[in-house]
N, C-alpha and C. Protein backbone atom coordinates (compact mmCIF):
# COMPACT_ATOMS: atom_id res chain seq x y z
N UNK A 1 -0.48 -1.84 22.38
CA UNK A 1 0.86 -1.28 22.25
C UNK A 1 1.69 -2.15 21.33
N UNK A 2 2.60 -2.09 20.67
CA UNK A 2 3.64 -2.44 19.59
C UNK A 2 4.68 -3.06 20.18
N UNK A 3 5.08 -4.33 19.66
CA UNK A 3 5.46 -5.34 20.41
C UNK A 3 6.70 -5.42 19.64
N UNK A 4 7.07 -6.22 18.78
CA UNK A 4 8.38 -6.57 18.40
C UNK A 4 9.07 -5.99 16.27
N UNK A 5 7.30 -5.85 15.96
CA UNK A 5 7.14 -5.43 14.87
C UNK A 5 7.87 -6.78 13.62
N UNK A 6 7.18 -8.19 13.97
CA UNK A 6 7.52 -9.48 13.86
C UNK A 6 6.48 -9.89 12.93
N UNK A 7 5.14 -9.60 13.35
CA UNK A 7 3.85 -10.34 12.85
C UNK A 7 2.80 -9.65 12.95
N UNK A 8 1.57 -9.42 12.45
CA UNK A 8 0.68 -8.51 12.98
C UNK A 8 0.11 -8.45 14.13
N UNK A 9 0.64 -9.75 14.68
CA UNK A 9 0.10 -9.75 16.30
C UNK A 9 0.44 -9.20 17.35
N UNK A 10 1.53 -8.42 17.05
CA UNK A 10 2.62 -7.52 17.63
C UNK A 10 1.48 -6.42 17.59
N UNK A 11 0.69 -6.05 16.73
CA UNK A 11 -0.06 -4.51 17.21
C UNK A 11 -1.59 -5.11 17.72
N UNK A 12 -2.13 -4.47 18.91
CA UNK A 12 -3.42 -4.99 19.13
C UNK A 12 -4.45 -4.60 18.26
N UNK A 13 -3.87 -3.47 17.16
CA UNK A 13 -5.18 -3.27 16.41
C UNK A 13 -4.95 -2.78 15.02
N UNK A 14 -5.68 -2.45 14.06
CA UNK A 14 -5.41 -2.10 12.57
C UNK A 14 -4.66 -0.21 13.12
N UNK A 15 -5.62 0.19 14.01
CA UNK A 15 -5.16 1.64 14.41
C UNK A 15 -4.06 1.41 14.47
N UNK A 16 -3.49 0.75 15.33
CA UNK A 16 -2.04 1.17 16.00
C UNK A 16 -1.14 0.57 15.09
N UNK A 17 -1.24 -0.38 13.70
CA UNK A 17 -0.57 -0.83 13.04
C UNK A 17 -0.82 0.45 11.99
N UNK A 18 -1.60 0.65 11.67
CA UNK A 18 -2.00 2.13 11.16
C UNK A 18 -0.73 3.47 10.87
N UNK A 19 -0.67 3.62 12.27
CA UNK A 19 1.06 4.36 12.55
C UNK A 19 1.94 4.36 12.65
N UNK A 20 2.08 2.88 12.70
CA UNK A 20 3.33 2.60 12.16
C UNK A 20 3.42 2.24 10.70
N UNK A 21 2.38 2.25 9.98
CA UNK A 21 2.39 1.63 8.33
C UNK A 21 2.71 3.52 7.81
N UNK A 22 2.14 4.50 8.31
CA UNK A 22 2.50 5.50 8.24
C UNK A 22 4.21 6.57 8.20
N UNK A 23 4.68 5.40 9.33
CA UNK A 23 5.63 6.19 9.50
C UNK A 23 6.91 5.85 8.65
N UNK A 24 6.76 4.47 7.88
CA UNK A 24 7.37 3.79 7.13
C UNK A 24 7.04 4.31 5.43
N UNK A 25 6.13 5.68 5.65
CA UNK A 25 5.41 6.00 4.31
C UNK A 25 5.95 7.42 4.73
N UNK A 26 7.16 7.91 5.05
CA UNK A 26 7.01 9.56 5.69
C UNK A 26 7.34 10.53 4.04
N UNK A 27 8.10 9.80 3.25
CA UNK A 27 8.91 10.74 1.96
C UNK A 27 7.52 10.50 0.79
N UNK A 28 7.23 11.55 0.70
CA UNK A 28 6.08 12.47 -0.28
C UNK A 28 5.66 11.26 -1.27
N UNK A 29 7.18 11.16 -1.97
CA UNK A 29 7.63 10.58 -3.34
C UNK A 29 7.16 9.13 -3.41
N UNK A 30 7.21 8.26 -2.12
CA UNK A 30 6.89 6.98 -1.95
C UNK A 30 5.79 7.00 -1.72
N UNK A 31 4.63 8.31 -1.25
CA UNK A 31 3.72 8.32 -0.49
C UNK A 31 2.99 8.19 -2.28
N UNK A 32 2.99 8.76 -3.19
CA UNK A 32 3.23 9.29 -4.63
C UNK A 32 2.75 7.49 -5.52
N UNK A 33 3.86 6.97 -4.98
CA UNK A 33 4.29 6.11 -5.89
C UNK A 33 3.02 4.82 -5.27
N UNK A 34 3.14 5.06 -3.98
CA UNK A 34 1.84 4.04 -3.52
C UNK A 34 0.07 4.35 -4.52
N UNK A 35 0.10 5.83 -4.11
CA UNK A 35 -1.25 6.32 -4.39
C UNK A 35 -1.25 5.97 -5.67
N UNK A 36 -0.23 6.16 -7.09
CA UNK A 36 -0.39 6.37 -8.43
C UNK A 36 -0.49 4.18 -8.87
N UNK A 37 0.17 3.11 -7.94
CA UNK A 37 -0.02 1.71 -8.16
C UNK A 37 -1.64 1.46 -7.76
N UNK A 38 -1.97 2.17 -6.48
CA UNK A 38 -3.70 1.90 -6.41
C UNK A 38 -4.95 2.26 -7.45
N UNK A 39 -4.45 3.33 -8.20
CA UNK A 39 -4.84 4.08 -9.43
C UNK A 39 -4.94 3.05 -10.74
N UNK A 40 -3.38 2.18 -10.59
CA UNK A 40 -3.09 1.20 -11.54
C UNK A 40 -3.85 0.25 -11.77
N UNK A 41 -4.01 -0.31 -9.94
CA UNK A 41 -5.00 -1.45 -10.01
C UNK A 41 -6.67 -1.37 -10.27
N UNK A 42 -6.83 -0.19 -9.53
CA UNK A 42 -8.27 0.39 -9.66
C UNK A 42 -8.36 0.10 -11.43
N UNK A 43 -7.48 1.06 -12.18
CA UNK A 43 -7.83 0.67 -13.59
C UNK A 43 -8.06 -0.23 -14.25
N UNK A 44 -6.85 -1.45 -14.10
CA UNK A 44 -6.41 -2.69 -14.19
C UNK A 44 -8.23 -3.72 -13.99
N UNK A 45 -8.16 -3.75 -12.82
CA UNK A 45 -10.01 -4.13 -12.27
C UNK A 45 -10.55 -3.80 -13.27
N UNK A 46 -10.62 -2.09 -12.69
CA UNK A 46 -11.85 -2.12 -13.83
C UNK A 46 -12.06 -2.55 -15.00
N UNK A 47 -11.09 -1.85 -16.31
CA UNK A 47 -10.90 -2.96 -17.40
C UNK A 47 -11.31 -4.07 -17.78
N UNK A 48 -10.74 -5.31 -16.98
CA UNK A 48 -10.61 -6.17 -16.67
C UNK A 48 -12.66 -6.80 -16.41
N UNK A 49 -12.94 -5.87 -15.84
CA UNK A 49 -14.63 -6.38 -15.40
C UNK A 49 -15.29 -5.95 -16.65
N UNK A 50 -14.82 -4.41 -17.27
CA UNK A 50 -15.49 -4.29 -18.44
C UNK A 50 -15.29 -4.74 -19.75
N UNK A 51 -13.75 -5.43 -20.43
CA UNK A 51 -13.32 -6.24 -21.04
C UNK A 51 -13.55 -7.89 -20.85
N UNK A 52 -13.80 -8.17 -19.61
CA UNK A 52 -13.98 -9.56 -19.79
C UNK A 52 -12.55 -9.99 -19.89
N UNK A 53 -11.52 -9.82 -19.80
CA UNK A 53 -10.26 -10.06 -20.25
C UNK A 53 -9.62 -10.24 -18.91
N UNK A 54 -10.29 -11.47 -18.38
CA UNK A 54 -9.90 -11.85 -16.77
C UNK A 54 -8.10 -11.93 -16.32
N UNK A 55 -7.54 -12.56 -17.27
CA UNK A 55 -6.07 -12.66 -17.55
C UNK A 55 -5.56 -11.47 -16.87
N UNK A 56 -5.93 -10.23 -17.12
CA UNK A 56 -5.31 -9.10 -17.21
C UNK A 56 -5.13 -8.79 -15.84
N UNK A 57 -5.94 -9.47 -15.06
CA UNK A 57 -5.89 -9.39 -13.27
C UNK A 57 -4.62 -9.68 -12.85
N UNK A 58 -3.86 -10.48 -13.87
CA UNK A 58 -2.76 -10.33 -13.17
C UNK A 58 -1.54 -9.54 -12.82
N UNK A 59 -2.04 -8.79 -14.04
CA UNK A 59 -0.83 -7.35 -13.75
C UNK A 59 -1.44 -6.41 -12.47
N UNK A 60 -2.46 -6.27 -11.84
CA UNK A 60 -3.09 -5.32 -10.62
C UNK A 60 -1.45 -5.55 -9.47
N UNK A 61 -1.27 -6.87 -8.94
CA UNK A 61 -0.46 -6.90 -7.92
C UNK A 61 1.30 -6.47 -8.40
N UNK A 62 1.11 -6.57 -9.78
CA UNK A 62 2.86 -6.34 -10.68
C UNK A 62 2.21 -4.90 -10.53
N UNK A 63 1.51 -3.98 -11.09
CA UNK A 63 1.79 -3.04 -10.63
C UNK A 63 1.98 -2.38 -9.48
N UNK A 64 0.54 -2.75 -8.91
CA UNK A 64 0.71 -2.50 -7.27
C UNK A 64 1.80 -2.67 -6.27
N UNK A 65 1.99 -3.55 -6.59
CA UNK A 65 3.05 -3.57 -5.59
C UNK A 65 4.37 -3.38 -6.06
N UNK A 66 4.19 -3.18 -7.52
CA UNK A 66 5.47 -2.53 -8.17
C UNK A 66 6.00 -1.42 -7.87
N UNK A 67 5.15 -0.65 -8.13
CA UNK A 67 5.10 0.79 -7.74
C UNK A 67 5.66 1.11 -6.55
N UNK A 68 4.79 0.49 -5.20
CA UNK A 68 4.82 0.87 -3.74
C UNK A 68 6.23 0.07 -3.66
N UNK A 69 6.69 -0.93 -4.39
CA UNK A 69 8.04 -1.63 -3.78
C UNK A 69 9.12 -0.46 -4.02
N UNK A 70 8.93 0.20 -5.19
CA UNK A 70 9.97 1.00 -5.92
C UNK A 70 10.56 2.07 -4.93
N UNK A 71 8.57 2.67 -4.12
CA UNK A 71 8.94 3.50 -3.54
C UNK A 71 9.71 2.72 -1.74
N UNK A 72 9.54 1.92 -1.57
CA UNK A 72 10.30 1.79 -0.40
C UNK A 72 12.06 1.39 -0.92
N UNK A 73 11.96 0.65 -1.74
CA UNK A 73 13.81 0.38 -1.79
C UNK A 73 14.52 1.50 -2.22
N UNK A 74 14.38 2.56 -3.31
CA UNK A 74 14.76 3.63 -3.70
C UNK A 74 14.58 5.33 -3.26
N UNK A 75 13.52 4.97 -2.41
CA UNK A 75 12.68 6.30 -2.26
C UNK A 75 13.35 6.42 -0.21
N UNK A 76 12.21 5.32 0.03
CA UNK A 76 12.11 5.54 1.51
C UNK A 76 13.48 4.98 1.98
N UNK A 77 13.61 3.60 1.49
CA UNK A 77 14.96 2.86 1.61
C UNK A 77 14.64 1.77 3.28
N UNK A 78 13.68 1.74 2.71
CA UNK A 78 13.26 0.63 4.53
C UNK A 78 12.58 -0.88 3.27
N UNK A 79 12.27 -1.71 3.92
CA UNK A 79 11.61 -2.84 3.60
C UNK A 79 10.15 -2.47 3.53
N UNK A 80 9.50 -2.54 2.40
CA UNK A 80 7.91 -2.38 2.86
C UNK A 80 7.03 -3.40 3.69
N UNK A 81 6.51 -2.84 4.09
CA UNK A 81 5.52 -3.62 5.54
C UNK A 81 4.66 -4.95 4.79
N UNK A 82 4.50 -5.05 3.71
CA UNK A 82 4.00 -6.51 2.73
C UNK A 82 4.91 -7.16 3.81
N UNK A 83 6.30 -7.31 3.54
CA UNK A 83 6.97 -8.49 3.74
C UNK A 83 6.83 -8.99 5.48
N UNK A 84 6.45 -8.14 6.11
CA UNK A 84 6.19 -8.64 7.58
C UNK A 84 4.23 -8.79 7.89
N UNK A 85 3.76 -7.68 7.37
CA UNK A 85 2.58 -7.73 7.72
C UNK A 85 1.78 -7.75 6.57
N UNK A 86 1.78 -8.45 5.91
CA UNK A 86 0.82 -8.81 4.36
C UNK A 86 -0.74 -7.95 4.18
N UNK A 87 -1.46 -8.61 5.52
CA UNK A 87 -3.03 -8.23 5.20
C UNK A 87 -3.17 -6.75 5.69
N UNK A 88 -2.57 -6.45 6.71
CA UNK A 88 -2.47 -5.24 7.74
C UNK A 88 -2.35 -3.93 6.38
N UNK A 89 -0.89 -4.63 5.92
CA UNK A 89 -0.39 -3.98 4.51
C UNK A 89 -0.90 -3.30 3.48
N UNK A 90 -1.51 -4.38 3.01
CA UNK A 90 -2.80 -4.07 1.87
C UNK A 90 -3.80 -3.29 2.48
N UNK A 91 -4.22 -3.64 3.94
CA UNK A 91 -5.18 -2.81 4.05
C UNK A 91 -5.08 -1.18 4.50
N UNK A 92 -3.34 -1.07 4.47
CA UNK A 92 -2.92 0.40 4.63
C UNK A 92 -2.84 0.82 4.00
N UNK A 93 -2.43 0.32 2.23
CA UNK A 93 -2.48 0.89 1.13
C UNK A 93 -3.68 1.51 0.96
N UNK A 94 -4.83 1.15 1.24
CA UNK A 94 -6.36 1.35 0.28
C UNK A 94 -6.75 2.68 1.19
N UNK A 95 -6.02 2.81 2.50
CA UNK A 95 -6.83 3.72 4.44
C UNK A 95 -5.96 4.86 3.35
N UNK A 96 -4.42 4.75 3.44
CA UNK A 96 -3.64 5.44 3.11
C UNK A 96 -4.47 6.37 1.40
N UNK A 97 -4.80 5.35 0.85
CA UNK A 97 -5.20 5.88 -0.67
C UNK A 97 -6.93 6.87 -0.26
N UNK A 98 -7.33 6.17 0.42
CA UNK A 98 -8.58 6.92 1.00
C UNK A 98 -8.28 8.63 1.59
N UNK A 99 -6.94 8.69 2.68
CA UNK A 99 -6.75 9.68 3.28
C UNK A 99 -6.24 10.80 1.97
N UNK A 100 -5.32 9.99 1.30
CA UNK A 100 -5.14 11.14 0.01
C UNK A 100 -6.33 11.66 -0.55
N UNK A 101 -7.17 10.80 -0.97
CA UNK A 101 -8.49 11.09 -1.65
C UNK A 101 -9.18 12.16 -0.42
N UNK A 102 -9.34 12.15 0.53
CA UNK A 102 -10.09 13.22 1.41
C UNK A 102 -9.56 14.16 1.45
N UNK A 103 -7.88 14.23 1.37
CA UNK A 103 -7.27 15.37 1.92
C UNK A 103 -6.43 15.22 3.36
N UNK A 104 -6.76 13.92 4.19
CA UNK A 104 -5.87 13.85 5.55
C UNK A 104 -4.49 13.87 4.91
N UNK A 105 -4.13 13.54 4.12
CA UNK A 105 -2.41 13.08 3.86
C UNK A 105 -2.38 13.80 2.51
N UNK A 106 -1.32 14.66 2.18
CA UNK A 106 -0.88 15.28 1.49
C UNK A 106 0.39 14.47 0.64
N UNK A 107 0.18 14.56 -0.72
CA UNK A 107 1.06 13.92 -1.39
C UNK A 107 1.92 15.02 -1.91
């Protein structure tokens, strides 16, 4: 169960941090702006492995998290979950980018 929403230790599990990383993602537009920075980085990588042009790794997190920041201060208007729950975070971006890709979550 969801405790103080402080640290990730507050949720007993990735699930239940899961729905709440969700519910902080509810406006389309931010949902949008996450999926199109994972796209960024995906590219960014790739590039990057097929250029040899290791440097370039560093724009993956300027976009990434460019993007998804844009959509929480302007879009959603909450703090994005990086700043409390870092790893939980990242790993909601990629569940979240997966569910678009299947079809669970509609952008």
């Amino acid at each position: 169960m969801a405790k103080s929403h402080s640290s990730e230790s507050e949720f007993d599990n990735f699930h239940q941090f899961y729905h709440y990383y969700l519910s902080e993602h509810s406006q389309p537009l931010n949902r949008r702006l996450h999926f199109a920075g994972c796209i960024m980085v995906l590219i960014i990588v790739l590039t990057a492995l097929l250029s040899g042009e290791w440097a370039m790794l560093i724009l993956a997190p300027v976009f990434g998290y460019g993007l998804a920041w844009a959509g929480h201060y302007f879009v959603e208007k909450n703090k994005p979950a990086t700043f409390r729950h870092p790893v939980w975070s990242l790993m909601g971006d990629w569940v979240m980018f997966k569910d678009v890709m299947t079809g669970k979550i509609k952008l």
